[in-house]
C-alpha atoms as a PDB file:
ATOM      1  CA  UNK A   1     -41.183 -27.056  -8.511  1.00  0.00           C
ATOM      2  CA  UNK A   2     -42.282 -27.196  -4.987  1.00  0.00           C
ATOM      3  CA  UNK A   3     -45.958 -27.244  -3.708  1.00  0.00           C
ATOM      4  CA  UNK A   4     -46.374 -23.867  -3.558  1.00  0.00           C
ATOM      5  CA  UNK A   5     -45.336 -23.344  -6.767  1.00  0.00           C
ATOM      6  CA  UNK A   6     -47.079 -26.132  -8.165  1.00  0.00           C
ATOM      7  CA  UNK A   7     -50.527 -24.620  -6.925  1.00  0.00           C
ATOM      8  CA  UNK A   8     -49.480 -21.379  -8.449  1.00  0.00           C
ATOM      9  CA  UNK A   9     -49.220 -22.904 -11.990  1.00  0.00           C
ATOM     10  CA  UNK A  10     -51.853 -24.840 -11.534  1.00  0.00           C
ATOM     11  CA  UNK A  11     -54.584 -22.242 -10.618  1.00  0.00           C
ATOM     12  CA  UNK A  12     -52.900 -20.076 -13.279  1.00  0.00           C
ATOM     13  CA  UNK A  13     -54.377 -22.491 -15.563  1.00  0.00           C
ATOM     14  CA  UNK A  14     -57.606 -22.877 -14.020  1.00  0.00           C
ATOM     15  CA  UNK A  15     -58.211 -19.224 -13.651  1.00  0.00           C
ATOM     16  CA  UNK A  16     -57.126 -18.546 -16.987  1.00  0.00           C
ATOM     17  CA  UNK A  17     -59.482 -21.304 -18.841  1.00  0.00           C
ATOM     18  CA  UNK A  18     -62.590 -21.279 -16.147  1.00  0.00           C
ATOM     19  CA  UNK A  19     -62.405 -17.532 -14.526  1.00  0.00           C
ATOM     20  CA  UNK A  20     -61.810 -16.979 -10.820  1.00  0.00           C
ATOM     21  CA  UNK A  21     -65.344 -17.708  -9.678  1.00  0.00           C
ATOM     22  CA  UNK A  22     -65.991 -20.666 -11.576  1.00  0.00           C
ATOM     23  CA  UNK A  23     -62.811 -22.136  -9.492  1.00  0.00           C
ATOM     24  CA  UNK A  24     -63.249 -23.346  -6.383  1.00  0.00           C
ATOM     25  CA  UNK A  25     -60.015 -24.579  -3.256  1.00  0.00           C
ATOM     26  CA  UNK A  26     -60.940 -27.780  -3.421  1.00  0.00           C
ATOM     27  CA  UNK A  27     -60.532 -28.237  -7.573  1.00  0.00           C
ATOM     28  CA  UNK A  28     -57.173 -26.288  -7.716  1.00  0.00           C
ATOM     29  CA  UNK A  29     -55.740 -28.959  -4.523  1.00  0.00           C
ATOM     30  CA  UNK A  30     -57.190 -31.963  -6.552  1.00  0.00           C
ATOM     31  CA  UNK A  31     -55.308 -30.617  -9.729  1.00  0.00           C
ATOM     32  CA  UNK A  32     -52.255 -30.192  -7.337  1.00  0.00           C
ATOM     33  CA  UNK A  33     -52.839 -33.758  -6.107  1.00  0.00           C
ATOM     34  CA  UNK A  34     -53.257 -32.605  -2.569  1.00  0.00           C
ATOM     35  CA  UNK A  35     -55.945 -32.164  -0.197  1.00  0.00           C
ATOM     36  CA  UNK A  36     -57.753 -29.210   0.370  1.00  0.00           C
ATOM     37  CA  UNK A  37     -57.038 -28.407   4.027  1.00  0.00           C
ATOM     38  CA  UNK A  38     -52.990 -29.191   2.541  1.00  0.00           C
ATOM     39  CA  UNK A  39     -53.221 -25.775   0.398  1.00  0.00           C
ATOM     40  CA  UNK A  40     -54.448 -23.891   3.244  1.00  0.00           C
ATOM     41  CA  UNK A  41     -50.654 -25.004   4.738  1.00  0.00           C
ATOM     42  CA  UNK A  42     -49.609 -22.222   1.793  1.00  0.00           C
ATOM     43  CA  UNK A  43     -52.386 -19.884   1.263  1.00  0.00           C
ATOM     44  CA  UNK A  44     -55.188 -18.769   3.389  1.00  0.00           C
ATOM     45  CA  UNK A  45     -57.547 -18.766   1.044  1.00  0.00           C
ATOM     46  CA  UNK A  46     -58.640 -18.407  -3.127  1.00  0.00           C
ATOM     47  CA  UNK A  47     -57.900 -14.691  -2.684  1.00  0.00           C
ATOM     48  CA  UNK A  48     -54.353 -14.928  -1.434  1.00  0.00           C
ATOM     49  CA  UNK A  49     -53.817 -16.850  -4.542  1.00  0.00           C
ATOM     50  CA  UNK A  50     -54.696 -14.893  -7.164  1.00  0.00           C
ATOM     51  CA  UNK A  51     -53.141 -11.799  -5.281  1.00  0.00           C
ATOM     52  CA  UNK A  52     -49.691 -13.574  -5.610  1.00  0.00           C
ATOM     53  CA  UNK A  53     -50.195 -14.399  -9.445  1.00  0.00           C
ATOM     54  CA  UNK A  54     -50.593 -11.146 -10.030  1.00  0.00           C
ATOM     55  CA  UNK A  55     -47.911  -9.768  -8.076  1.00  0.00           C
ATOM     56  CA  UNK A  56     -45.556 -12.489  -9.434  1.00  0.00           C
ATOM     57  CA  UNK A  57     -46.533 -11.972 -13.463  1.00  0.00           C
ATOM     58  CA  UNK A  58     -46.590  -8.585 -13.359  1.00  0.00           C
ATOM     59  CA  UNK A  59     -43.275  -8.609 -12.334  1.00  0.00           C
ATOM     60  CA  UNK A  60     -42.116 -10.656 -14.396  1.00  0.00           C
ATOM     61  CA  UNK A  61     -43.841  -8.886 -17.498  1.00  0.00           C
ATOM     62  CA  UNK A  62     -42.488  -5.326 -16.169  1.00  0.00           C
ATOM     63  CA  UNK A  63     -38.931  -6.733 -15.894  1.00  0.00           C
ATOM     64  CA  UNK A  64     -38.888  -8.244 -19.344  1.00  0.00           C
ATOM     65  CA  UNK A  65     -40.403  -4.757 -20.591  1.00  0.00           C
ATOM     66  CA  UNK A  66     -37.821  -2.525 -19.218  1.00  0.00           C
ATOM     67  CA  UNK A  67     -35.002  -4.813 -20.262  1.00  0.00           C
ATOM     68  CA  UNK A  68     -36.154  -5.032 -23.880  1.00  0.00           C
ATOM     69  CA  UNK A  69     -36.988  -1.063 -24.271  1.00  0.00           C
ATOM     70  CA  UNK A  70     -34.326   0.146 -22.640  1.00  0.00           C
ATOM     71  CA  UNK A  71     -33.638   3.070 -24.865  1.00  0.00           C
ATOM     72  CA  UNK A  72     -30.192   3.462 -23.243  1.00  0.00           C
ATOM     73  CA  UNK A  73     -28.798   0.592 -24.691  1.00  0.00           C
ATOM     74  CA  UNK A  74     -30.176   1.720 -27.975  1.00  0.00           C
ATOM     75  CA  UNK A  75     -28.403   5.128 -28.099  1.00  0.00           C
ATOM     76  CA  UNK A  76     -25.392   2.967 -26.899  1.00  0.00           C
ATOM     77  CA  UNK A  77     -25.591   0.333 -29.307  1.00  0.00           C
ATOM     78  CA  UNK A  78     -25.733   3.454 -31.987  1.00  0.00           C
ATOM     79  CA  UNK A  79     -22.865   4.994 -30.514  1.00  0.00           C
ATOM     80  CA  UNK A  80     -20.798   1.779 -30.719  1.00  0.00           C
ATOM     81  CA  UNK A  81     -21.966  -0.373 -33.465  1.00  0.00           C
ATOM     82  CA  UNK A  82     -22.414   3.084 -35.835  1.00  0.00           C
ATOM     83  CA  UNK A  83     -25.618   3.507 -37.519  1.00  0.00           C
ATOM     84  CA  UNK A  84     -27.065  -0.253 -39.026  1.00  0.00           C
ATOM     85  CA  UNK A  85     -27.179  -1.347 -35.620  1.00  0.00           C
ATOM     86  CA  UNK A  86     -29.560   1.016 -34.486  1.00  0.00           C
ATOM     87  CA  UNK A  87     -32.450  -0.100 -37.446  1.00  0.00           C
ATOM     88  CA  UNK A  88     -31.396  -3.552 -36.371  1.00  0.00           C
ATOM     89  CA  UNK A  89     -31.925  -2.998 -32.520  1.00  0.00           C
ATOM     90  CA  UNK A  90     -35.212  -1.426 -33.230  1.00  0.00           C
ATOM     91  CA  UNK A  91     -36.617  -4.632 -35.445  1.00  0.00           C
ATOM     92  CA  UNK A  92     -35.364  -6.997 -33.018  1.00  0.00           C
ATOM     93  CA  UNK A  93     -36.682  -5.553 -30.382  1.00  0.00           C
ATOM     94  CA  UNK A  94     -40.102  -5.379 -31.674  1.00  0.00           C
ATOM     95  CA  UNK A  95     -39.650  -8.753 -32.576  1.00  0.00           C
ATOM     96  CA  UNK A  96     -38.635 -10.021 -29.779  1.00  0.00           C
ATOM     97  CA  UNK A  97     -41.576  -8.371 -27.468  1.00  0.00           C
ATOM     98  CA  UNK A  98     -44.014 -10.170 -29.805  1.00  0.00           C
ATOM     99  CA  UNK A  99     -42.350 -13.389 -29.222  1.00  0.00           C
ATOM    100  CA  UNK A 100     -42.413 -12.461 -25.497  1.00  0.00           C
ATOM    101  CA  UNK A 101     -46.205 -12.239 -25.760  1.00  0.00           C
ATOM    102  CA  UNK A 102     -47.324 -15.243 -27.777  1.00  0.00           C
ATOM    103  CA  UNK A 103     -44.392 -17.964 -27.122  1.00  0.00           C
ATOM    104  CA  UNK A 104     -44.605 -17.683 -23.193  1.00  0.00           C
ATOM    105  CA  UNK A 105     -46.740 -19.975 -21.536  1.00  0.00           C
ATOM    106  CA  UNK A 106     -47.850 -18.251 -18.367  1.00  0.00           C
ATOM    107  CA  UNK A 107     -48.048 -14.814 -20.511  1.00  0.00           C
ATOM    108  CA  UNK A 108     -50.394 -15.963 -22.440  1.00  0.00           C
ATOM    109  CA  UNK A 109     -51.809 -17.839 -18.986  1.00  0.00           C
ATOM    110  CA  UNK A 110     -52.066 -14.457 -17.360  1.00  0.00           C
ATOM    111  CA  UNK A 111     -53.537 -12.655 -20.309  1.00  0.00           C
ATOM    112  CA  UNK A 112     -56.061 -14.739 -20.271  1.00  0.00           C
ATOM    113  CA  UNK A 113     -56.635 -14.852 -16.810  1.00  0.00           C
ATOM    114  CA  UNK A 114     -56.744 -10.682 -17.280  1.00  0.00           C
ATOM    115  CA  UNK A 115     -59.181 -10.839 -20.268  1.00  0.00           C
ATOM    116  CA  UNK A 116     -61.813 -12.566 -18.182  1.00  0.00           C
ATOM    117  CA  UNK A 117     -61.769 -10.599 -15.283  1.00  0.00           C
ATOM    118  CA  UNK A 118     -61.508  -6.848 -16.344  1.00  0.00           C
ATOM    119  CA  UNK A 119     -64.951  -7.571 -16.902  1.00  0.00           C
ATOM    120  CA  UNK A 120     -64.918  -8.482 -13.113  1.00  0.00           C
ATOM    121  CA  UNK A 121     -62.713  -6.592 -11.318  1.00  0.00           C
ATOM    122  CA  UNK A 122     -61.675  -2.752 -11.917  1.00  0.00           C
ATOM    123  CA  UNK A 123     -58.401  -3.334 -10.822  1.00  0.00           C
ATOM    124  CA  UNK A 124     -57.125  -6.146 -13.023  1.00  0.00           C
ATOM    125  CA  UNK A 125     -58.678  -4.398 -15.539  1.00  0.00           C
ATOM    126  CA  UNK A 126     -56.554  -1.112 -15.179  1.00  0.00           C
ATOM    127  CA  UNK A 127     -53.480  -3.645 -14.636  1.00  0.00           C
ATOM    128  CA  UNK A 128     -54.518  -5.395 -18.118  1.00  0.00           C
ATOM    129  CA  UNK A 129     -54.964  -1.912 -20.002  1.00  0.00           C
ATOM    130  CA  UNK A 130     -51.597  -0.904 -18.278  1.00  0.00           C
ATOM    131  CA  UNK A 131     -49.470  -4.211 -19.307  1.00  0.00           C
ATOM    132  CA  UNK A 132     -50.682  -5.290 -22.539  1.00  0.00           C
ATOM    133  CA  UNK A 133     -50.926  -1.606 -23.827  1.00  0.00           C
ATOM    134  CA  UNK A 134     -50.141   1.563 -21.814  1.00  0.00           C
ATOM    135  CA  UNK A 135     -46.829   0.713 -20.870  1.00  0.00           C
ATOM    136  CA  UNK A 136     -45.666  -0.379 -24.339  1.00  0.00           C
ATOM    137  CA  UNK A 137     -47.688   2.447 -25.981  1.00  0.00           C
ATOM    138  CA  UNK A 138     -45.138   4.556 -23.655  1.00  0.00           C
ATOM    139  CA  UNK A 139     -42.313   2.823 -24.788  1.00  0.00           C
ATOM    140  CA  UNK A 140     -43.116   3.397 -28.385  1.00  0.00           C
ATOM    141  CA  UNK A 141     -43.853   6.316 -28.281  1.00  0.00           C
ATOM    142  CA  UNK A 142     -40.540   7.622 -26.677  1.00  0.00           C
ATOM    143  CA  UNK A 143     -38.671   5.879 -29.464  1.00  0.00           C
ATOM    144  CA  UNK A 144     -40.045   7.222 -32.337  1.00  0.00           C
ATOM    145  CA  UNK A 145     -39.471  11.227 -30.469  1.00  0.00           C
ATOM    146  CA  UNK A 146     -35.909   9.771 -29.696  1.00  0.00           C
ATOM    147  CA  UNK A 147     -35.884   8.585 -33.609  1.00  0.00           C
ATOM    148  CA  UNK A 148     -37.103  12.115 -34.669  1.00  0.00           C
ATOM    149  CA  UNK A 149     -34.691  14.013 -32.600  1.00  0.00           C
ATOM    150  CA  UNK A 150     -32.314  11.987 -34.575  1.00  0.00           C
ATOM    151  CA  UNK A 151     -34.121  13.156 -37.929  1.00  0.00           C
ATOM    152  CA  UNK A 152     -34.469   9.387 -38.903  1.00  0.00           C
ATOM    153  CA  UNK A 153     -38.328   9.903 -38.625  1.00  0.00           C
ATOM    154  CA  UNK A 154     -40.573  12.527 -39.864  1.00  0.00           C
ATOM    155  CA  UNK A 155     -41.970  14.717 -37.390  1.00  0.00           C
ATOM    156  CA  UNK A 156     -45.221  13.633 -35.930  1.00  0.00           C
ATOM    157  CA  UNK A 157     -47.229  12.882 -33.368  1.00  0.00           C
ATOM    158  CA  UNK A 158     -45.221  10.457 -31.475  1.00  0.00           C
ATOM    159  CA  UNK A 159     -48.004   9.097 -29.920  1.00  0.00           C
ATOM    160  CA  UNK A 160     -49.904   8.951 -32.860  1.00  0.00           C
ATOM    161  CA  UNK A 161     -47.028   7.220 -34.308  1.00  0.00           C
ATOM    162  CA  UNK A 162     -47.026   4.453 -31.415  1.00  0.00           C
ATOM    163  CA  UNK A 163     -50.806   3.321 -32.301  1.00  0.00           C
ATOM    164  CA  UNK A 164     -50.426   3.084 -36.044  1.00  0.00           C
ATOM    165  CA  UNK A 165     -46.944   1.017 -35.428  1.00  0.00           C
ATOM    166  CA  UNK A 166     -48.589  -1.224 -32.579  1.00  0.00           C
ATOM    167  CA  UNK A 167     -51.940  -1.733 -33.385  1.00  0.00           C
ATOM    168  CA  UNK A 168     -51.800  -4.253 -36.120  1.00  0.00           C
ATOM    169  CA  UNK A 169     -49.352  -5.957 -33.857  1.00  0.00           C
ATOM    170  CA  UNK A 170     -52.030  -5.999 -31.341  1.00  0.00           C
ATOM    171  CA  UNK A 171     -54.378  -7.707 -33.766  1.00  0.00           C
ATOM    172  CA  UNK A 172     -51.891 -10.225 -34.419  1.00  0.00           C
ATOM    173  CA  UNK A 173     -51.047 -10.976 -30.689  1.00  0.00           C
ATOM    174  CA  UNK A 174     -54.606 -11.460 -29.462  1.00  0.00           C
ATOM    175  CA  UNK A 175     -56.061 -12.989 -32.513  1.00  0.00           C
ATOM    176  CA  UNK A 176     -54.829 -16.551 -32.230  1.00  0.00           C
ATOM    177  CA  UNK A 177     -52.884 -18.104 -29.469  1.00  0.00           C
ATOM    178  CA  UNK A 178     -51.032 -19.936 -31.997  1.00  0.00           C
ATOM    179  CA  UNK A 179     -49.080 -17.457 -33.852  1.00  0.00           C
ATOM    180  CA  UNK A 180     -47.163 -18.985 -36.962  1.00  0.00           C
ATOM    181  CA  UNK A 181     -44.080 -18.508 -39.184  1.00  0.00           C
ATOM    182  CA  UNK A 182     -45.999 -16.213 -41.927  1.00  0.00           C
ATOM    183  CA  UNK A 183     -47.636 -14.630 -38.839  1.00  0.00           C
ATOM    184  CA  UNK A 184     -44.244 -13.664 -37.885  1.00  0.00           C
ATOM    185  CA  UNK A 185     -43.377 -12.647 -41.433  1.00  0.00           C
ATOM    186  CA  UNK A 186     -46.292 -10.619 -41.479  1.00  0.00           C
ATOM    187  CA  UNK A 187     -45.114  -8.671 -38.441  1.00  0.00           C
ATOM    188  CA  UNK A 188     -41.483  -7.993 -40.091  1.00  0.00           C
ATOM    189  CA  UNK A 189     -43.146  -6.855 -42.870  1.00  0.00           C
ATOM    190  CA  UNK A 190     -44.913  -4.476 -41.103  1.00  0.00           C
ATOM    191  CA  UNK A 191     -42.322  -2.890 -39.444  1.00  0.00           C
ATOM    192  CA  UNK A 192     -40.429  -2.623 -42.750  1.00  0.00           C
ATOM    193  CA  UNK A 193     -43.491  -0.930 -44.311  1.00  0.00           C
ATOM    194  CA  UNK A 194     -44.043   1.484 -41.211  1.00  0.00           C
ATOM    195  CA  UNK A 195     -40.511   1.875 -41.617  1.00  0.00           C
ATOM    196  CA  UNK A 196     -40.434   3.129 -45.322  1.00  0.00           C
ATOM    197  CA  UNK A 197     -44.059   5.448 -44.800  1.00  0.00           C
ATOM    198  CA  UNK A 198     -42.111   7.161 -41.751  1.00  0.00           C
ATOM    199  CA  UNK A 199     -38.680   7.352 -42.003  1.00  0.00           C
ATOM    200  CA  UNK A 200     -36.530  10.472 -43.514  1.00  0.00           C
ATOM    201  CA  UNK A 201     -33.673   9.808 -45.718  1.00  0.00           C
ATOM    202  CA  UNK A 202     -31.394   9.746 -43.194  1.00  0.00           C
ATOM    203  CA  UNK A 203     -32.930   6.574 -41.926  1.00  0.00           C
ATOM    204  CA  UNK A 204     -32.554   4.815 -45.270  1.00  0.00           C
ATOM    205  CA  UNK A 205     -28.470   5.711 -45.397  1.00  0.00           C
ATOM    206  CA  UNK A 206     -28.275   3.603 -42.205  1.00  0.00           C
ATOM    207  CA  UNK A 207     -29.508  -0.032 -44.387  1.00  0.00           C
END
């Protein structure tokens, strides 16, 4: 990790525990173990700083999001692997955007970081709204029309659909930052559960 970097993770940190104001140049350099007027060699300023942690987690969250919904490999995976691998697919990937959420460090860093200032900052608010729920609302939501069209869910609201699956998940993923083994139990459950409410019989000749 090179300085740049290192001031990066380290005002990550800061900002996420302290909020943005409360952080000053000269305490993120002395957590960095350089001198002030040293970190002005990288940034310009407190600003520039916080511009490029956002820029660099949201990328980093939007990547990992549109790898792990990719629908497209879904309706490949059925196509190839027949029709268990398809209820499969669909609990891992939940699963595995949970995990995303509450195992990584600078997720949870940056969610923090988030929380604190959409009470701050319009703008990091709409980005907060737009990460940690729009966009996987969206993604949701075109599964379970994808999963009708494929009669394996009753007709509904699909939207509808995406806040009753995902809400108790959201619960979960902002309630502690130390999620546990019967949390994660509780979240297969869950699926399982929305999965036997929801699903037509065709669903149920896939297990």
């Amino acid at each position: 990790m090179n300085t740049k970097e290192k001031i990066l993770s380290v005002a990550l940190t800061l900002f996420s525990t302290k909020g943005y104001k409360a952080v000053s140049v000269r305490h993120i350099a002395s957590d960095v173990g350089i001198k002030a007027s040293s970190l002005y060699n990288h940034f310009e300023n407190k600003q520039e700083i916080l511009d490029e942690l956002i820029k660099k987690n949201t990328k980093y969250i939007e990547d990992f999001l549109k790898d792990a919904m990719d629908l497209d490999s879904l309706i490949i995976s059925k196509k190839y692997n027949r029709k268990k691998q398809c209820d499969i697919d669909f609990i891992d990937t939940t699963l595995k955007i949970v995990k995303f959420f509450i195992e990584n460090d600078n997720v949870i860093k940056f969610r923090k970081l988030l929380t604190i200032e959409q009470f701050n900052n319009p703008t990091l608010s709409a980005l907060y709204k737009k990460i940690f729920i729009s966009d996987i609302l969206e993604y949701e939501s075109k599964l379970f029309s994808y999963l009708m069209d494929k009669n394996l869910l009753i007709r509904n609201d699909p939207y509808i659909l995406a806040l009753q699956f995902f809400s108790p998940i959201f619960l979960l993923l902002y309630n502690d930052d130390k999620v546990t083994l019967e949390d994660y139990s509780t979240v297969e459950k869950h699926i399982f559960q929305f999965k036997d409410i929801y699903s037509t019989k065709g669903w149920f000749a896939w297990m």
